[in-house]
N, C-alpha and C. Protein backbone atom coordinates (compact mmCIF):
# COMPACT_ATOMS: atom_id res chain seq x y z
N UNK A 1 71.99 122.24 58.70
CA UNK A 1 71.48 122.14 57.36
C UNK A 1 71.36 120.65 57.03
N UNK A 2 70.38 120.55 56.72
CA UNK A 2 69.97 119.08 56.14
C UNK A 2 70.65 118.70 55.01
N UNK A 3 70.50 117.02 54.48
CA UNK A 3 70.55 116.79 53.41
C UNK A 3 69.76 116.11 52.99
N UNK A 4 69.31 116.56 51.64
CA UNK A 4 68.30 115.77 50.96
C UNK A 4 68.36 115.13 49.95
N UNK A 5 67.74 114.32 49.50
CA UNK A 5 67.75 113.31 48.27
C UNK A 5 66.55 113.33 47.68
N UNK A 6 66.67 112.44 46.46
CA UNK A 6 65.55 112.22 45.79
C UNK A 6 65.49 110.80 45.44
N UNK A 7 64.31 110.21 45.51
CA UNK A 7 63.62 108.93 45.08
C UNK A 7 63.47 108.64 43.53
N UNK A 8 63.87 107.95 42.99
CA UNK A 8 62.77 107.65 41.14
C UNK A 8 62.19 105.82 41.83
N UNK A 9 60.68 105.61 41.45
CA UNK A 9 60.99 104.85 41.42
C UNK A 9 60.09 104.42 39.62
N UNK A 10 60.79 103.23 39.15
CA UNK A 10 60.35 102.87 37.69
C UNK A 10 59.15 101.50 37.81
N UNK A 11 58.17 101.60 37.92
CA UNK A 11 57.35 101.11 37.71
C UNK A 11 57.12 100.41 36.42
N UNK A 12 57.53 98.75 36.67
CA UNK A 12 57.46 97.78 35.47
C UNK A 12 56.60 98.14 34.43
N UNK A 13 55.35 98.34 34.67
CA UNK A 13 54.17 98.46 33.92
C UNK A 13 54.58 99.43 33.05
N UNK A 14 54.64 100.64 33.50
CA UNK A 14 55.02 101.91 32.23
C UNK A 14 56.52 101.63 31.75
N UNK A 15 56.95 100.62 31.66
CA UNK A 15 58.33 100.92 31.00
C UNK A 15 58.45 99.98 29.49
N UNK A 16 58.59 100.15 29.07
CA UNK A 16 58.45 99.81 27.11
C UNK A 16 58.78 98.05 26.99
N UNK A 17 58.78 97.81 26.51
CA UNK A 17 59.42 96.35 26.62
C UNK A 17 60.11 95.83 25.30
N UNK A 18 61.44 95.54 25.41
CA UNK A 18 61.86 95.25 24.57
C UNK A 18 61.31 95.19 22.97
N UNK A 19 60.38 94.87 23.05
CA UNK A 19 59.74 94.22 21.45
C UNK A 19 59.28 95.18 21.14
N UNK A 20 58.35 96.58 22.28
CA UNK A 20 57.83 97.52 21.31
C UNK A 20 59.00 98.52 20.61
N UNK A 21 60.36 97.77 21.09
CA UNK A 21 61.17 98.99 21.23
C UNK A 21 61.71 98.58 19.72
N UNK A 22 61.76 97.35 19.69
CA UNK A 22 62.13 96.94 18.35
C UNK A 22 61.37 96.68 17.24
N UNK A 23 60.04 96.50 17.85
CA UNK A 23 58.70 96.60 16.77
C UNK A 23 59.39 97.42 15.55
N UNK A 24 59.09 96.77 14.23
CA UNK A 24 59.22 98.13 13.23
C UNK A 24 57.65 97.98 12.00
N UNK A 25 57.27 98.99 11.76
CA UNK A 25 55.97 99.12 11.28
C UNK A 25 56.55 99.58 9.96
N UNK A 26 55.67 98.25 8.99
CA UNK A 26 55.75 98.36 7.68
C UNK A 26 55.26 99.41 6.87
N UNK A 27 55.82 100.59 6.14
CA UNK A 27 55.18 101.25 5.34
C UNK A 27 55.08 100.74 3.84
N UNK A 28 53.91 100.68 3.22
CA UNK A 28 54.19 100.27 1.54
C UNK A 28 54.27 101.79 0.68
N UNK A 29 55.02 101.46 -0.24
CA UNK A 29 55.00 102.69 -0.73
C UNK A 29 54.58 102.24 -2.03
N UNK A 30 53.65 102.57 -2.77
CA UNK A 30 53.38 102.10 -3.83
C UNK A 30 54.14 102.86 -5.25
N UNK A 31 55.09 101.84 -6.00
CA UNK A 31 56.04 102.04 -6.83
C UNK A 31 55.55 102.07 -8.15
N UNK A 32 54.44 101.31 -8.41
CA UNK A 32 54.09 101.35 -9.54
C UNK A 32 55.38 100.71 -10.72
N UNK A 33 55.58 101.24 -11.56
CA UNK A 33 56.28 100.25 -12.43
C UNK A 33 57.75 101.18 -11.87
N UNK A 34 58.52 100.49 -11.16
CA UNK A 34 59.73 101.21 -10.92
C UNK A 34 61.25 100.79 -11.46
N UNK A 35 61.94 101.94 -11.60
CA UNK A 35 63.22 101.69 -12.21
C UNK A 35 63.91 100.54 -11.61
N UNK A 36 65.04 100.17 -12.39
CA UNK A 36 66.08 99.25 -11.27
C UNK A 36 66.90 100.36 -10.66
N UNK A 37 66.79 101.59 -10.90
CA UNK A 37 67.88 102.47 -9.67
C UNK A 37 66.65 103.62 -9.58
N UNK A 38 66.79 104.16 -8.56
CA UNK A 38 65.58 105.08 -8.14
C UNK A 38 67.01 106.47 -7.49
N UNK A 39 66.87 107.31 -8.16
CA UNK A 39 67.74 108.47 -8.30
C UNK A 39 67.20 108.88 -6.05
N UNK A 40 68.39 109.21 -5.18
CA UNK A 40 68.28 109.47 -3.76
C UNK A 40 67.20 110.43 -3.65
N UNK A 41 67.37 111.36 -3.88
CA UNK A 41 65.87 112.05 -3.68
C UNK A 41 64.62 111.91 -3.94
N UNK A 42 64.37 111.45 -4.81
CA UNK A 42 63.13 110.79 -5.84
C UNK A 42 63.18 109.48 -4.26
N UNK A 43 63.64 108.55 -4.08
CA UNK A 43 63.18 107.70 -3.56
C UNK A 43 63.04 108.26 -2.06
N UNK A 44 64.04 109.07 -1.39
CA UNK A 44 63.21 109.90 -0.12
C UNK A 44 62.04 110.79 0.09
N UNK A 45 62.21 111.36 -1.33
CA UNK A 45 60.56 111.77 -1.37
C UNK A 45 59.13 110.82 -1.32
N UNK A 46 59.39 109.78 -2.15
CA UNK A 46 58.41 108.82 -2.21
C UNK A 46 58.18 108.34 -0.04
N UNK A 47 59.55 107.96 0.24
CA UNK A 47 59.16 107.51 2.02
C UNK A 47 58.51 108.41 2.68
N UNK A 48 59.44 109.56 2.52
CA UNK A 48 58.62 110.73 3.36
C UNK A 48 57.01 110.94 3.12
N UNK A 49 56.66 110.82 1.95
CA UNK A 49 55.33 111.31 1.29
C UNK A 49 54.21 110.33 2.02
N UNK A 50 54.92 109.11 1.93
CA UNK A 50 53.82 107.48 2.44
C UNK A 50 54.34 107.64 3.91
N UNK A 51 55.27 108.07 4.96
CA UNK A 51 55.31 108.23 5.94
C UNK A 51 54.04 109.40 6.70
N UNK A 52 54.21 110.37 5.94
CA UNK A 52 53.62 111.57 6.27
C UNK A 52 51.84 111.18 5.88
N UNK A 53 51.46 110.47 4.75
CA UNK A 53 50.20 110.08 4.79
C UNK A 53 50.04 109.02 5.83
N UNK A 54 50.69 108.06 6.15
CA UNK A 54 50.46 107.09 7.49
C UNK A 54 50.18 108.19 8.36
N UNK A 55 51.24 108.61 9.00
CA UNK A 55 51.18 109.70 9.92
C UNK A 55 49.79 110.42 10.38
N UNK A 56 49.65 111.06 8.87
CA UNK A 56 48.59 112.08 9.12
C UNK A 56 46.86 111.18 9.18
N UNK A 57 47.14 109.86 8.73
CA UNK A 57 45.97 109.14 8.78
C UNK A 57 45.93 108.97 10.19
N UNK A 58 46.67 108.51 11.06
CA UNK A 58 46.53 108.07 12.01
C UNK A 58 46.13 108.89 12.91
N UNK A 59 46.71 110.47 12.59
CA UNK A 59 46.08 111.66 13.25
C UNK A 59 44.84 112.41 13.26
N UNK A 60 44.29 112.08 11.85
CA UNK A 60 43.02 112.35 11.85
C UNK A 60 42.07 111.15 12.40
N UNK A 61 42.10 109.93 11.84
CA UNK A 61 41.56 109.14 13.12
C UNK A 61 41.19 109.28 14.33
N UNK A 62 42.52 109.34 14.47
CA UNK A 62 42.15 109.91 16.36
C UNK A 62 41.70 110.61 16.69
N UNK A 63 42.15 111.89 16.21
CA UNK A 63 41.24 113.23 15.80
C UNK A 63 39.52 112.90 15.56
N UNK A 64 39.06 112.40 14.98
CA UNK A 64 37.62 111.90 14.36
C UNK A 64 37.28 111.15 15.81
N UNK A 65 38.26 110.45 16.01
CA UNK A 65 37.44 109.32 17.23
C UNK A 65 36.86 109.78 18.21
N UNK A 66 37.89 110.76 18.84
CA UNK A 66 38.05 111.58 19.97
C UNK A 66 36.70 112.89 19.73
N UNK A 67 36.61 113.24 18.82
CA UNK A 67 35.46 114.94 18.72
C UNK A 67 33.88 114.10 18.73
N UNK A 68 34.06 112.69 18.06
CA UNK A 68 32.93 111.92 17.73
C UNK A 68 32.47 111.13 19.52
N UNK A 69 33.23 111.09 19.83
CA UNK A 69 33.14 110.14 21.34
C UNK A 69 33.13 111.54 22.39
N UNK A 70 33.29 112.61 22.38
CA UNK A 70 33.26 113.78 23.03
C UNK A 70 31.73 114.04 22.80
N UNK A 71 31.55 114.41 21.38
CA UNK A 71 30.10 114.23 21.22
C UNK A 71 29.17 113.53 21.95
N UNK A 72 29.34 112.27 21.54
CA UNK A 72 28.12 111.50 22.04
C UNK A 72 28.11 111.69 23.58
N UNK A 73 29.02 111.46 24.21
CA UNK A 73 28.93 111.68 25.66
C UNK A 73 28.26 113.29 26.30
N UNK A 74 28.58 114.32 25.02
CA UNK A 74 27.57 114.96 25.76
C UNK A 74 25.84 114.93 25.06
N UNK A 75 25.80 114.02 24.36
CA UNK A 75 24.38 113.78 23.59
C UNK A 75 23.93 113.19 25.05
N UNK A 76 24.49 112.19 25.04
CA UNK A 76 24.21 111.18 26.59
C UNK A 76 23.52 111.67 27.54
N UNK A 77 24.79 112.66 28.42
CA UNK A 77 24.15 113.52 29.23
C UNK A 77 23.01 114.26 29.27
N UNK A 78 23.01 115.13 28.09
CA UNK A 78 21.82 115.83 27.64
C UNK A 78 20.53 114.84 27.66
N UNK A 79 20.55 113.62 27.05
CA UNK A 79 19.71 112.97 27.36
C UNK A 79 19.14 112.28 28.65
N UNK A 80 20.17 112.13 29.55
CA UNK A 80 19.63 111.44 30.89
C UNK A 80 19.66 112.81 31.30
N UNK A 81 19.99 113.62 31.60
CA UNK A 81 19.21 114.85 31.92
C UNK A 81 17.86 115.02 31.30
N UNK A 82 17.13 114.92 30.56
CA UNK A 82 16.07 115.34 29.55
C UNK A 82 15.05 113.96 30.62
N UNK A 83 15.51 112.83 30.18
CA UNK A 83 15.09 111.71 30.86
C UNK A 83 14.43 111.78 32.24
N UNK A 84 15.19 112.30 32.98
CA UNK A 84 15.18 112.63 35.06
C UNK A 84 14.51 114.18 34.89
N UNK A 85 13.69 115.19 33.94
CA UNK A 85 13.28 116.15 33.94
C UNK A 85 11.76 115.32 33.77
N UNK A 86 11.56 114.68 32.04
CA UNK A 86 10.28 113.92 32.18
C UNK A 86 10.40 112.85 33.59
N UNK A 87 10.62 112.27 34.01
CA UNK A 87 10.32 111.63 34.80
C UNK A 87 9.67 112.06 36.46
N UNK A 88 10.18 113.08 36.54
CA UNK A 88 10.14 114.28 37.71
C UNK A 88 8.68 114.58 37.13
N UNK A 89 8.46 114.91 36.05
CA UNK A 89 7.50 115.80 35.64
C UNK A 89 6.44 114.67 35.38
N UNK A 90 6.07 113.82 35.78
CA UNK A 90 5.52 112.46 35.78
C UNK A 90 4.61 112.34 36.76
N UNK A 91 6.19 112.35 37.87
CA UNK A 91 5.62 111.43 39.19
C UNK A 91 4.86 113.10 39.75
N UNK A 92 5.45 114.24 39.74
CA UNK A 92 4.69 115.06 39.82
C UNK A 92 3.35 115.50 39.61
N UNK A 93 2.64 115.21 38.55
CA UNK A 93 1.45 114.77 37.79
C UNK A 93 0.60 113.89 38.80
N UNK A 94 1.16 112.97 38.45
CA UNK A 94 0.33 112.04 39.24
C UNK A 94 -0.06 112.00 40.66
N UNK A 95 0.90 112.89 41.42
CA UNK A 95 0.89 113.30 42.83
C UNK A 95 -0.09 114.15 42.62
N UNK A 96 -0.09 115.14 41.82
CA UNK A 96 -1.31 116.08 42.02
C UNK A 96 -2.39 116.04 41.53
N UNK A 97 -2.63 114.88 40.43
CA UNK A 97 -3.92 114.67 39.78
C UNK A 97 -4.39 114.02 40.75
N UNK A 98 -5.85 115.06 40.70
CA UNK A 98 -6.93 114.65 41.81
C UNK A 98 -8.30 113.75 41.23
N UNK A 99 -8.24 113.65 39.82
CA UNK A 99 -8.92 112.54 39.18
C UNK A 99 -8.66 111.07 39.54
N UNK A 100 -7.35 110.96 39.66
CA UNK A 100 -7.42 109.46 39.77
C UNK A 100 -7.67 109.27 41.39
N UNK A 101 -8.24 107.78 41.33
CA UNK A 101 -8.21 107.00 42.73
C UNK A 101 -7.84 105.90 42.79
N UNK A 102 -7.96 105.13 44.21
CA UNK A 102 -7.29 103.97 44.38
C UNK A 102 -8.10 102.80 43.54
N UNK A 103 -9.42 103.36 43.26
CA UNK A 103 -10.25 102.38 42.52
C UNK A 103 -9.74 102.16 40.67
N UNK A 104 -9.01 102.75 40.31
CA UNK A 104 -8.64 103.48 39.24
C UNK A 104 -8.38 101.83 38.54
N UNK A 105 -8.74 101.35 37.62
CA UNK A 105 -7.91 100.39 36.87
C UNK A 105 -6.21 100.68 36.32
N UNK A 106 -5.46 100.25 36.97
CA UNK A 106 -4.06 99.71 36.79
C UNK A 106 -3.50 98.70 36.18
N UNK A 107 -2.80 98.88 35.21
CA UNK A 107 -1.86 97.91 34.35
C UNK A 107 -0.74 98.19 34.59
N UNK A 108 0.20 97.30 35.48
CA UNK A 108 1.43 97.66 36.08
C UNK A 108 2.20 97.01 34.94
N UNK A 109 1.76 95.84 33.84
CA UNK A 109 2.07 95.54 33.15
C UNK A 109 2.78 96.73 31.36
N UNK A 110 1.71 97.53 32.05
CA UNK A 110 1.72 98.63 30.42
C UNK A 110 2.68 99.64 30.94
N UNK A 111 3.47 99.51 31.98
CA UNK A 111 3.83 100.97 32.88
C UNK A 111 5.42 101.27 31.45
N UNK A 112 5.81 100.44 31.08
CA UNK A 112 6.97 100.73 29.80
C UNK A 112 6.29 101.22 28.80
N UNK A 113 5.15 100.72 28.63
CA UNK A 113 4.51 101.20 27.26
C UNK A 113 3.87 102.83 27.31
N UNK A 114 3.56 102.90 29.01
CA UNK A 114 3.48 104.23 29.15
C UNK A 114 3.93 104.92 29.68
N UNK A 115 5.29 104.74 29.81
CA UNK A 115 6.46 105.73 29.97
C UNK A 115 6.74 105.77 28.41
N UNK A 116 6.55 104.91 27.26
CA UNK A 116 7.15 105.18 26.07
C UNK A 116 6.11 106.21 25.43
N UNK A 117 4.79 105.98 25.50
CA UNK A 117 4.04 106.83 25.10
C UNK A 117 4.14 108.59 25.66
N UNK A 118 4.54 108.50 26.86
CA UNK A 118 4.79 109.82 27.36
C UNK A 118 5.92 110.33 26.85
N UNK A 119 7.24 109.37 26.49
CA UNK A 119 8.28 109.82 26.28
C UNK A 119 8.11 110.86 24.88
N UNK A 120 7.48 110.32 23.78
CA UNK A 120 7.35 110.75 22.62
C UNK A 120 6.53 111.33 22.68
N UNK A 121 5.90 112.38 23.28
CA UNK A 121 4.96 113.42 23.61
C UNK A 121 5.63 114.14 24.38
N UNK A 122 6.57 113.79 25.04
CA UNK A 122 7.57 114.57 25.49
C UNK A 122 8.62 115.15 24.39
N UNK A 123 8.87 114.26 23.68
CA UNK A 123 9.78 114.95 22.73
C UNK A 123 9.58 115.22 21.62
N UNK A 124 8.00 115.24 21.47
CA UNK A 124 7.58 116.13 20.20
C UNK A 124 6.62 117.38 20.31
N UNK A 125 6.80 117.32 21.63
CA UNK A 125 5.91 118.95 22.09
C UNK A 125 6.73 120.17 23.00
N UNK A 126 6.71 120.94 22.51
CA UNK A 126 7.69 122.07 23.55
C UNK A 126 6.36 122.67 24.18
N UNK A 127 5.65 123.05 23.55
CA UNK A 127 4.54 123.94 24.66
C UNK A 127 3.45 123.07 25.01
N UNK A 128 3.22 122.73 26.31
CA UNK A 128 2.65 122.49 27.48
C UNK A 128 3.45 120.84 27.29
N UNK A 129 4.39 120.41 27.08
CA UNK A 129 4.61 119.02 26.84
C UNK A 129 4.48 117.96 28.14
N UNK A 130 4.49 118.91 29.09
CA UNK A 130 4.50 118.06 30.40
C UNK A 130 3.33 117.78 30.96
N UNK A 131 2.05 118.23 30.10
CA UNK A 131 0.36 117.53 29.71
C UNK A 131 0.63 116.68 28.85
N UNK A 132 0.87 116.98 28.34
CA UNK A 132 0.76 115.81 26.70
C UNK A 132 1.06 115.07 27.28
N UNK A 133 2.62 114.90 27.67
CA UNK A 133 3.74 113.69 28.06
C UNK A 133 2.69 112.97 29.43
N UNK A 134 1.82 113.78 30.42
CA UNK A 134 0.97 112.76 31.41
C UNK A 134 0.19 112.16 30.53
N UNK A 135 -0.85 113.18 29.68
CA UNK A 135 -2.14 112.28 29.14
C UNK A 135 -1.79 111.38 28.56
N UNK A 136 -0.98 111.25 27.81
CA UNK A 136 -0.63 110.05 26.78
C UNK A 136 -0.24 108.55 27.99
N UNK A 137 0.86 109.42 28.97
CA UNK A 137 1.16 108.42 30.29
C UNK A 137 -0.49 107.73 30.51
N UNK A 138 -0.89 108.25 31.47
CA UNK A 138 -2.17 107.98 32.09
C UNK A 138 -3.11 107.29 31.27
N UNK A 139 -2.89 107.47 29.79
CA UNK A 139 -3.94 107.06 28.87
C UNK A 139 -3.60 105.56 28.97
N UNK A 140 -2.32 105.64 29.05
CA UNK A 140 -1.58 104.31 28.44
C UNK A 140 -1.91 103.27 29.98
N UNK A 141 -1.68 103.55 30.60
CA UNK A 141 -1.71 102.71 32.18
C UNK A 141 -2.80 102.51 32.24
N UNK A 142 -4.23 103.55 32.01
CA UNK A 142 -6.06 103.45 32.64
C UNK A 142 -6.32 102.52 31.25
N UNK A 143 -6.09 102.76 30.21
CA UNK A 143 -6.75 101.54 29.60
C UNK A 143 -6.84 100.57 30.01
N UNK A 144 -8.52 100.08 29.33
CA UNK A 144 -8.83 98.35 29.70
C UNK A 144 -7.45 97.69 28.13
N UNK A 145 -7.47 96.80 29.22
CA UNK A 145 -7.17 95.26 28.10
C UNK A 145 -7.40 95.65 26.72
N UNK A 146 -6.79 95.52 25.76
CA UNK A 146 -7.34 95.72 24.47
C UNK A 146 -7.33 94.07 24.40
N UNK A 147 -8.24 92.92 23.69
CA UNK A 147 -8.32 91.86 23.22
C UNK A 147 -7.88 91.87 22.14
N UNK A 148 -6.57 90.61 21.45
CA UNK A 148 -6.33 90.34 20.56
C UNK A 148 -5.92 89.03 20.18
């Protein structure tokens, strides 16, 4: 029969350090015009009351931070998903449009302006949007020069 042991080991980093241990965090309690003797209960009620609102502020905060930052990250996603669907649905287009040729006038310069133009034809059309979202593309790239 064996014998066995066990290891701890305490890793500096996670261990508290003196000062947070002694840190003490100011509560104000607002007294308003107060007696020179404040009867024991009356004045533990007042700590508890401004403890428990610190408290609970700090919990809803976090609370708020956390559902609000959960959110956006899946707005995010949803969007670079949405993003890599038009974009697919793009280069697709253009692979199969048999209108254009190599003679075609190109503005490699306008290619943001017409990904932006497609974008917002993308996201203001649900039915057939993945025409809209090319023509507006294609419109935007085959134009001549506008002079200004």
């Amino acid at each position: 029969m064996g014998v066995g042991y066990c290891c701890f080991e305490i890793d500096e980093k996670k261990m508290a350090s003196e000062e947070s241990k002694t840190r003490v965090e100011v509560i104000s309690i607002p007294a308003g015009e107060l007696p020179k003797e404040i009867p024991r209960e009356e004045f533990a009620s007042r700590v508890l009351h401004a403890v428990r609102d610190n408290l609970l502020g700090k919990i809803m905060k976090s609370a708020v931070s956390d559902s609000t930052d959960n959110l956006l990250k899946k707005e995010m996603t949803k969007l670079a998903d949405e993003v890599i669907k038009f974009r697919q649905a793009m280069s697709k287009s253009v692979i199969a449009d048999e209108s254009l040729s190599d003679k075609d006038p190109v503005c490699l310069e306008r290619l943001p302006a017409s990904f932006e133009a497609g974008w917002k034809e993308w996201k203001s059309c649900w039915d057939n949007r993945e025409e809209f979202a090319y023509q507006a593309f294609i419109k935007t790239m085959t134009s001549p020069e506008s002079e200004e």
